[in-house]
Protein backbone atom coordinates (compact mmCIF):
# COMPACT_ATOMS: atom_id res chain seq x y z
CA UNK A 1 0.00 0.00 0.00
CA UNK A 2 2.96 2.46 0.72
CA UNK A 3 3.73 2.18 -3.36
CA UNK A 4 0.19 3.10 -4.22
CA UNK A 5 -0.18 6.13 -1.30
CA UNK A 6 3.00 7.34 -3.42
CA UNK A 7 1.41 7.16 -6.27
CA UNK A 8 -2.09 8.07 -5.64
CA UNK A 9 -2.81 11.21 -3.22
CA UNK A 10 -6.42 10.70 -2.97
CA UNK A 11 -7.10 8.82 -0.06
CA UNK A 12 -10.37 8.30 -0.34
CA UNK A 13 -8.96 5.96 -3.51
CA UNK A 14 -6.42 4.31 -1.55
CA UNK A 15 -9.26 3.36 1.20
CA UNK A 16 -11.23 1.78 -1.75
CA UNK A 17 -8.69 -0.29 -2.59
CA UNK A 18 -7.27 -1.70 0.28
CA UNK A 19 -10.76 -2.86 0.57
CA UNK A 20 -10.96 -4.44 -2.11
CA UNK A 21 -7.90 -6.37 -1.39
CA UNK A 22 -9.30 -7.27 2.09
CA UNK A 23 -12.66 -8.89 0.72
CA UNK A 24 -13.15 -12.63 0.53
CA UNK A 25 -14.62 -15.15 -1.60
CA UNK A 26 -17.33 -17.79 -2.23
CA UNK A 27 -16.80 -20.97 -2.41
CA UNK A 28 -19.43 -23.93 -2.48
CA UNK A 29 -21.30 -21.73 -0.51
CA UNK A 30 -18.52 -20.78 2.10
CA UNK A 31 -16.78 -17.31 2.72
CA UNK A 32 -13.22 -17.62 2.08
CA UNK A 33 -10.74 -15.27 2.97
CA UNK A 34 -7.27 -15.19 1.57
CA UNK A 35 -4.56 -12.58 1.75
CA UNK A 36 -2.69 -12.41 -1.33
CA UNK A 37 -3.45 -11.40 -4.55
CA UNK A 38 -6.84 -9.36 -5.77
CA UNK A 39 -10.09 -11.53 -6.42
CA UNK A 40 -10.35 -13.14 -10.20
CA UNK A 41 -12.08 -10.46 -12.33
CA UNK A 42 -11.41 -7.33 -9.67
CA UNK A 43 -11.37 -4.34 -11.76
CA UNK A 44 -8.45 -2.64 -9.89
CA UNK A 45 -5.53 -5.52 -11.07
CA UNK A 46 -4.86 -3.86 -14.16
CA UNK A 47 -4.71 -0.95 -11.90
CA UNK A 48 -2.50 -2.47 -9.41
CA UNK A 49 -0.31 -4.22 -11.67
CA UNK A 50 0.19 -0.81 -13.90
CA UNK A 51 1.64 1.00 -10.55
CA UNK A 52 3.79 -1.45 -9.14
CA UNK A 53 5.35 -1.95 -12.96
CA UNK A 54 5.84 1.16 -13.63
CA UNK A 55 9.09 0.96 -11.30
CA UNK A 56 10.36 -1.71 -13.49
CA UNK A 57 9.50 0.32 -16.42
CA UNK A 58 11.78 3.07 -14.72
CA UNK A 59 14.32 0.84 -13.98
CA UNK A 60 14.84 -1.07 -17.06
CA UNK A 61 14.75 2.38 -19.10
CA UNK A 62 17.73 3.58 -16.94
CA UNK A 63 19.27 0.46 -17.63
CA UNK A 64 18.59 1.28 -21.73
CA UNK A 65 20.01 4.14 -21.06
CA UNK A 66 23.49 2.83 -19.77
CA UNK A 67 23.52 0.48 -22.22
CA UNK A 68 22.59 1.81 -25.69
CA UNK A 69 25.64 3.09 -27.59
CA UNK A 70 26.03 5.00 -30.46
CA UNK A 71 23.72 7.48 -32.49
CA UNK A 72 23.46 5.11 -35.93
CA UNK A 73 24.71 1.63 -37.13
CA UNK A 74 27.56 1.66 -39.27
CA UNK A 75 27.12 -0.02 -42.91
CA UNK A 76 28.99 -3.16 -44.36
CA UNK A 77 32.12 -3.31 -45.99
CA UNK A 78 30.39 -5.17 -48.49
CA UNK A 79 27.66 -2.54 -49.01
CA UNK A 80 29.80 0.47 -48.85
CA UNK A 81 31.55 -0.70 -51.99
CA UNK A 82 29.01 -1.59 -53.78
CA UNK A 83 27.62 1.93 -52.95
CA UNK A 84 30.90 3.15 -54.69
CA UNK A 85 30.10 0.91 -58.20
CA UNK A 86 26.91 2.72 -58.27
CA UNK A 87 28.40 6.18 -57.95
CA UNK A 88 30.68 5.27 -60.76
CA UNK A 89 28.09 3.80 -62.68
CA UNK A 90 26.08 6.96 -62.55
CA UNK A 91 29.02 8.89 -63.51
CA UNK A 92 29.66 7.23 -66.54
CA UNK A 93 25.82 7.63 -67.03
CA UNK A 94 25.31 4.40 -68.11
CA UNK A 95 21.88 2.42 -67.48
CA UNK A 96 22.73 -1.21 -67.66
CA UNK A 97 25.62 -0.35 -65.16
CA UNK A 98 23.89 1.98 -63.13
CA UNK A 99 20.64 -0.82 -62.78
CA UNK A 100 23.35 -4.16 -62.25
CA UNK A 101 24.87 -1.49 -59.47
CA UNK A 102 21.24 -1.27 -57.80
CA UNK A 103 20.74 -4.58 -58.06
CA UNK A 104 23.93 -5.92 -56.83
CA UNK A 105 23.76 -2.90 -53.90
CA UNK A 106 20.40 -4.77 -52.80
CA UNK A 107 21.55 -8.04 -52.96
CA UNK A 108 23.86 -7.55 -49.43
CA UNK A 109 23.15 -6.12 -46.04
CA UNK A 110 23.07 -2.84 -45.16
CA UNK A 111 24.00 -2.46 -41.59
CA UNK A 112 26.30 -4.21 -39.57
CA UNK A 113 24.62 -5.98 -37.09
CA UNK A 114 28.11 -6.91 -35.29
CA UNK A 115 29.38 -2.47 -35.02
CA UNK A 116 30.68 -2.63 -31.77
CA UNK A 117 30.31 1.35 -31.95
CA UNK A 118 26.60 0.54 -31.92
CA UNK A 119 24.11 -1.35 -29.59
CA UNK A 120 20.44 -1.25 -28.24
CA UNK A 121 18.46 -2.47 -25.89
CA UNK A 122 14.66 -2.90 -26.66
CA UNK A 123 12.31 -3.19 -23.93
CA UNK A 124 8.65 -4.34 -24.38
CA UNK A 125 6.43 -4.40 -21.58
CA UNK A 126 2.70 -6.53 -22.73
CA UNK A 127 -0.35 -7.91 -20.74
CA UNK A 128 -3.11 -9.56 -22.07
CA UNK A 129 -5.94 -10.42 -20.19
């Protein structure tokens, strides 16, 4: 409860849900009382669960944040030359060059996935119900 008074100032809202937490259950007939978790179907879980994750949001996007490097991935070897043969080939202003050039320049990776100047960290937080 000390996470949610943090979170939430109205205490009239806070009173609501701690007593929803503190209701029981039927059972076959019986009142059962247990003291962990919310009752299945209790509109405030979502709730509940969206303020105590949003820490771990917080903390994992610090994390990110110590951990990302660099601004942009760096291209292949491989693609930065055959960037090169297409500069040429527009040069020389021919089109069968200039299209085997853009066809050849498409035919190899881009970035390089292994730029040690480069990392991230993506972070993905779902819940279905």
């Amino acid at each position: 409860m000390e996470i949610i008074e943090k979170k939430i100032k109205d205490r009239q809202f806070t009173k609501l849900i701690a007593k929803s937490l503190s209701v029981g259950y039927f059972e076959f007939k019986h009142y059962q009382y247990d003291i962990a978790g919310t009752p299945q179907g209790s509109i405030i879980s979502p709730i509940l669960a969206n303020i105590y994750l949003h820490q771990l949001d917080r903390f994992v996007m610090d994390l990110k944040a110590e951990f990302d490097l660099g601004t942009k991935a760096g291209r292949t070897k491989t693609f930065r030359t055959k960037e090169n043969l297409l500069r040429k080939a527009k040069k020389s202003q021919d089109p069968k060059a200039t299209r085997k050039a853009i066809l050849e320049m498409r035919s190899v990776p881009a970035i390089d996935f292994h730029d040690p100047k480069y990392r991230r960290l993506v972070y993905v937080r779902y819940a279905d119900d």
